[in-house]
N, C-alpha and C. Protein backbone atom coordinates (compact mmCIF):
# COMPACT_ATOMS: atom_id res chain seq x y z
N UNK A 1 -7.08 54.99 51.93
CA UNK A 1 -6.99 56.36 51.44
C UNK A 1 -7.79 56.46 50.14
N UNK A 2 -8.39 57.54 50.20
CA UNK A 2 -9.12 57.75 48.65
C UNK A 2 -8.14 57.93 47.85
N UNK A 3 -9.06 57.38 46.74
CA UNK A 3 -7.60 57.63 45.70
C UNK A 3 -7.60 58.80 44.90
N UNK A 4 -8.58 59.57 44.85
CA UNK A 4 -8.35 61.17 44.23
C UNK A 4 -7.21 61.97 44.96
N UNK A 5 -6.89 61.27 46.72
CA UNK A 5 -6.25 61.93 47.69
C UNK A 5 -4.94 61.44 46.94
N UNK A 6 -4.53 61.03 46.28
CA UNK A 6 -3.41 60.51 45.43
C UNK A 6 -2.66 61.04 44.55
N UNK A 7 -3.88 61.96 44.30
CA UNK A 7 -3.61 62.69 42.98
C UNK A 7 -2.59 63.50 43.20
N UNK A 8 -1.13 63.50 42.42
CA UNK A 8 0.36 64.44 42.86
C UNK A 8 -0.11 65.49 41.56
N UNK A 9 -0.67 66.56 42.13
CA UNK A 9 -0.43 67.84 41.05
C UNK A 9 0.56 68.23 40.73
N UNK A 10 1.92 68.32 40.85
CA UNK A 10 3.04 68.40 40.34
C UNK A 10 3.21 67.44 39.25
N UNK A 11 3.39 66.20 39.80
CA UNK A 11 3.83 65.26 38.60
C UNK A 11 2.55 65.12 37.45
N UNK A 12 1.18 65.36 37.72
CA UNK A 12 0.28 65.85 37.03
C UNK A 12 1.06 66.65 35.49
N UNK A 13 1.32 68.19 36.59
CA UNK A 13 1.43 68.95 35.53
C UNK A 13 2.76 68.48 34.80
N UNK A 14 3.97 68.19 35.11
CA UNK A 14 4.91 68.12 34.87
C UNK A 14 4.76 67.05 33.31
N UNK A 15 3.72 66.20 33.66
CA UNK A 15 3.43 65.20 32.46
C UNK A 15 2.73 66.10 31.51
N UNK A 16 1.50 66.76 31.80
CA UNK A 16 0.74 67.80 30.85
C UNK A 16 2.08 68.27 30.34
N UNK A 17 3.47 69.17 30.69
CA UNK A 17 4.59 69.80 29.92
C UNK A 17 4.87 68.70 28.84
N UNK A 18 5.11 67.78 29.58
CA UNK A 18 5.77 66.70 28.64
C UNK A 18 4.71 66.50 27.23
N UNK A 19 3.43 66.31 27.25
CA UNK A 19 2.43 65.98 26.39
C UNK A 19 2.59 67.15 25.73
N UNK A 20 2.56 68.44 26.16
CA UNK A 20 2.92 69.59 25.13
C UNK A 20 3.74 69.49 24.13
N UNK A 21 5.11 68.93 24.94
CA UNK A 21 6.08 68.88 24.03
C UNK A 21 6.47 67.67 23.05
N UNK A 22 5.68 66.86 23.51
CA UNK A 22 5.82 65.52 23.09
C UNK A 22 4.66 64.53 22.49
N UNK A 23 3.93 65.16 22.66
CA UNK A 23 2.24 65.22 22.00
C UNK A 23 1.91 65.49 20.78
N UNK A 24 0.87 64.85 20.18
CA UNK A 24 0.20 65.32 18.66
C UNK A 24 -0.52 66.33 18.85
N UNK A 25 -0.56 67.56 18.30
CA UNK A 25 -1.25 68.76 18.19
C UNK A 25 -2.07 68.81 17.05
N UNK A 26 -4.11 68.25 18.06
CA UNK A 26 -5.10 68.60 16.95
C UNK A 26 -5.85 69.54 18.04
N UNK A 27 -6.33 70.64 16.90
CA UNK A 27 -6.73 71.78 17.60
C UNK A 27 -6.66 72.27 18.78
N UNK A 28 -7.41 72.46 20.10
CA UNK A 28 -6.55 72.90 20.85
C UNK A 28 -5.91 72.11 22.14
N UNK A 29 -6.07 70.54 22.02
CA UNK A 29 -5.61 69.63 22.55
C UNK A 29 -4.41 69.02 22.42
N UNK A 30 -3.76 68.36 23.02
CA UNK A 30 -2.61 67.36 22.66
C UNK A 30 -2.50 66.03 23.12
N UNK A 31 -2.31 65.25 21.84
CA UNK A 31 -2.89 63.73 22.44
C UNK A 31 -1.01 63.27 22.69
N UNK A 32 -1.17 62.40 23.79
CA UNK A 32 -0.07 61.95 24.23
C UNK A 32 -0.11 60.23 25.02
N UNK A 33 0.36 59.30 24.95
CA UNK A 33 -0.09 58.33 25.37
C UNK A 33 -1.27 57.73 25.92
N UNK A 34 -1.80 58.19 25.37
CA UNK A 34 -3.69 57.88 25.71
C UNK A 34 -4.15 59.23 26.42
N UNK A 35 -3.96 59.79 26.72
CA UNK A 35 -4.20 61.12 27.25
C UNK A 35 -4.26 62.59 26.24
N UNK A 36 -5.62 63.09 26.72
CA UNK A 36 -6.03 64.35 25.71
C UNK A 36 -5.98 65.60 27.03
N UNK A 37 -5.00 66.34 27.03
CA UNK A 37 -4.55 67.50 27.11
C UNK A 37 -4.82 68.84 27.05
N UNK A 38 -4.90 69.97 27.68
CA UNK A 38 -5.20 71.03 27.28
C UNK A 38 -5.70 72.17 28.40
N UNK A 39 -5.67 73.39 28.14
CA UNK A 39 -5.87 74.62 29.06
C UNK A 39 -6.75 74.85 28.59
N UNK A 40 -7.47 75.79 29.53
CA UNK A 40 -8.87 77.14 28.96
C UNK A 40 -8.24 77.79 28.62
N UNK A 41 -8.89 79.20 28.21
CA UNK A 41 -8.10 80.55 27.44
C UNK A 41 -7.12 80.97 28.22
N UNK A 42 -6.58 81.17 28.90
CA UNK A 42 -6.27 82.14 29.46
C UNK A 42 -4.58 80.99 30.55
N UNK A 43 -4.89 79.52 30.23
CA UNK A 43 -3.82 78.78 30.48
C UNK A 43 -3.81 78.65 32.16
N UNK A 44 -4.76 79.46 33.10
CA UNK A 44 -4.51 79.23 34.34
C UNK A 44 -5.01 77.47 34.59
N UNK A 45 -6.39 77.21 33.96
CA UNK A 45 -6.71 75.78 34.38
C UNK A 45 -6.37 74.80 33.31
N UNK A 46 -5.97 73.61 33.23
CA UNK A 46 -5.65 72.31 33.23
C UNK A 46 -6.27 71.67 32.94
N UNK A 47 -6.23 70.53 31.99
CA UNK A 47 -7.00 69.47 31.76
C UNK A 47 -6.27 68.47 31.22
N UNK A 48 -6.19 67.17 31.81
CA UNK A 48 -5.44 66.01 31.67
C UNK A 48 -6.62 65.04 31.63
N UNK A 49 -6.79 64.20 30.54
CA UNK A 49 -8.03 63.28 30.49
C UNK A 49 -7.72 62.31 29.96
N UNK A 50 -8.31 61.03 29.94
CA UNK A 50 -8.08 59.99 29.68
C UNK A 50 -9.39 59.33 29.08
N UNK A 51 -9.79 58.46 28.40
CA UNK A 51 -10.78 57.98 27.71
C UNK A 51 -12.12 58.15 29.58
N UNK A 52 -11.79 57.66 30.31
CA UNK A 52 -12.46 57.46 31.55
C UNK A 52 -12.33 58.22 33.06
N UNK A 53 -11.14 59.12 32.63
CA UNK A 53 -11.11 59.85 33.72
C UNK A 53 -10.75 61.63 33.31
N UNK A 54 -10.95 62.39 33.82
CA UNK A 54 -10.74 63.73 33.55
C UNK A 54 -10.03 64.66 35.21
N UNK A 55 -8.85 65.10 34.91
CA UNK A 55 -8.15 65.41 35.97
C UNK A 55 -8.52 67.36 35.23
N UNK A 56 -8.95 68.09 36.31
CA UNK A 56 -9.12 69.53 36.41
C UNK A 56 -8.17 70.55 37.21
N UNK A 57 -7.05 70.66 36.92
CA UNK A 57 -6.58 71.43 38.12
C UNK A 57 -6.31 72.55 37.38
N UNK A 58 -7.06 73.48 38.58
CA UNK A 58 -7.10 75.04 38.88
C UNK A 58 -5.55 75.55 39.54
N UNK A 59 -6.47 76.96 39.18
CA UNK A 59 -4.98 78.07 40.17
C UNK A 59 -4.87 77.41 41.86
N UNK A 60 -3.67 77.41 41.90
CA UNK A 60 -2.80 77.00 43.28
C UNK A 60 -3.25 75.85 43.26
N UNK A 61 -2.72 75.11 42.18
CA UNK A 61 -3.31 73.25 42.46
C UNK A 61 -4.29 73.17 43.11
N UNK A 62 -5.35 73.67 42.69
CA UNK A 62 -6.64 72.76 43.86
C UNK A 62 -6.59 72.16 42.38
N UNK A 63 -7.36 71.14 42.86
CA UNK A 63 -8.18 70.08 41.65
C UNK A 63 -9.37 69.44 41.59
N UNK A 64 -10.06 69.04 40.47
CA UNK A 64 -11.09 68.02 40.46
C UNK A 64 -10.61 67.04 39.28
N UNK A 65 -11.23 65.77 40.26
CA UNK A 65 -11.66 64.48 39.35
C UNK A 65 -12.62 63.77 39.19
N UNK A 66 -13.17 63.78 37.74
CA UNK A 66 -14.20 63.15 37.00
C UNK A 66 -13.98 61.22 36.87
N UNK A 67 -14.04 60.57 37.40
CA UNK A 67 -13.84 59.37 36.79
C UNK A 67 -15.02 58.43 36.78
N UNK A 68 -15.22 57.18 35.98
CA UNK A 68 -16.02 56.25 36.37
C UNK A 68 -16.08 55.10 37.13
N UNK A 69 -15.18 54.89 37.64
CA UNK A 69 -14.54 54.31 38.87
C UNK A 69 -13.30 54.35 40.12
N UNK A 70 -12.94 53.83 41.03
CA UNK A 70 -11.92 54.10 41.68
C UNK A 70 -10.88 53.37 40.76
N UNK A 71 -11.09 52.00 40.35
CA UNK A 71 -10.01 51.46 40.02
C UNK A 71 -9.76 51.83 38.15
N UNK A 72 -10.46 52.85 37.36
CA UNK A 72 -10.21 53.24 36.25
C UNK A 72 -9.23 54.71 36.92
N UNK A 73 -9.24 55.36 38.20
CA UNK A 73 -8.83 56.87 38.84
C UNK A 73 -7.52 55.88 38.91
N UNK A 74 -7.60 54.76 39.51
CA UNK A 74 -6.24 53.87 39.98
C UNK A 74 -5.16 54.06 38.76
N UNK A 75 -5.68 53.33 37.74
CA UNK A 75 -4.35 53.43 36.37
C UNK A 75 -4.66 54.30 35.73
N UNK A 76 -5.44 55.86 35.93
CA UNK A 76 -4.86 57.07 35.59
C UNK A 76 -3.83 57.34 36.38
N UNK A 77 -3.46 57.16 37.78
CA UNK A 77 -2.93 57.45 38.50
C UNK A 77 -1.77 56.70 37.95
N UNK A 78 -1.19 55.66 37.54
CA UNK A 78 -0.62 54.82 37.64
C UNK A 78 0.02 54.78 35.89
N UNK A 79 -0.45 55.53 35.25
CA UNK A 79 -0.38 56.39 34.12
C UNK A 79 0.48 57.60 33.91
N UNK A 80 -0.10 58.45 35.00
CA UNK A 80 0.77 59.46 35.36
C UNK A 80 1.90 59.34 35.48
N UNK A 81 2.13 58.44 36.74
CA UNK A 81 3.38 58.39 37.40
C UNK A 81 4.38 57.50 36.43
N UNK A 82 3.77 56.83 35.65
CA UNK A 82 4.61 55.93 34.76
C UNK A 82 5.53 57.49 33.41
N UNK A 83 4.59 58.06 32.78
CA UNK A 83 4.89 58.73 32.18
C UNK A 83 5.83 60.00 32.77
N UNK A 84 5.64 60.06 34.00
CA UNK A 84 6.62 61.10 34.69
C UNK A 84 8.02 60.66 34.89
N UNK A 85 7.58 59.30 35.22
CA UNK A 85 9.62 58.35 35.17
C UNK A 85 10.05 58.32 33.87
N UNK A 86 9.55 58.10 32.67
CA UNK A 86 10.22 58.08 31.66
C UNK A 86 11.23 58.80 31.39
């Protein structure tokens, strides 16, 4: 399976909430366990990034991912889901 096909937009966003609330607030980002954070104007799209990967999700969860490898997309993935169990 590809591993972008991996990608859980729920637990995605659910971590972006958490980084809101639980995040350092410099300008219009929020840094949160290695992850830089943040909406466009208007808060419909998403941005969850990581030094090497950049997660994009749009209205009705579609998404894109930017990464420089599968196995750097792997422990974003693996990132996520860690920070969502906490």
């Amino acid at each position: 399976m590809d591993a972008e096909q991996k990608i859980d937009v729920k637990q995605a966003l659910r971590v972006f909430d958490r980084a809101t609330k639980e995040g350092r607030k410099e300008g219009n980002e929020w840094h949160y366990q290695g992850l830089a954070v943040s909406t466009d104007f208007d808060g419909y799209t998403v941005f969850i990034n990581s030094p090497k990967v950049k997660l994009t999700i749009f209205f009705h969860n579609k998404f894109s991912v930017d990464s420089t490898s599968s196995k750097e997309l792997e422990e974003f993935i693996r990132l996520l889901k860690k920070l969502d169990s906490e």
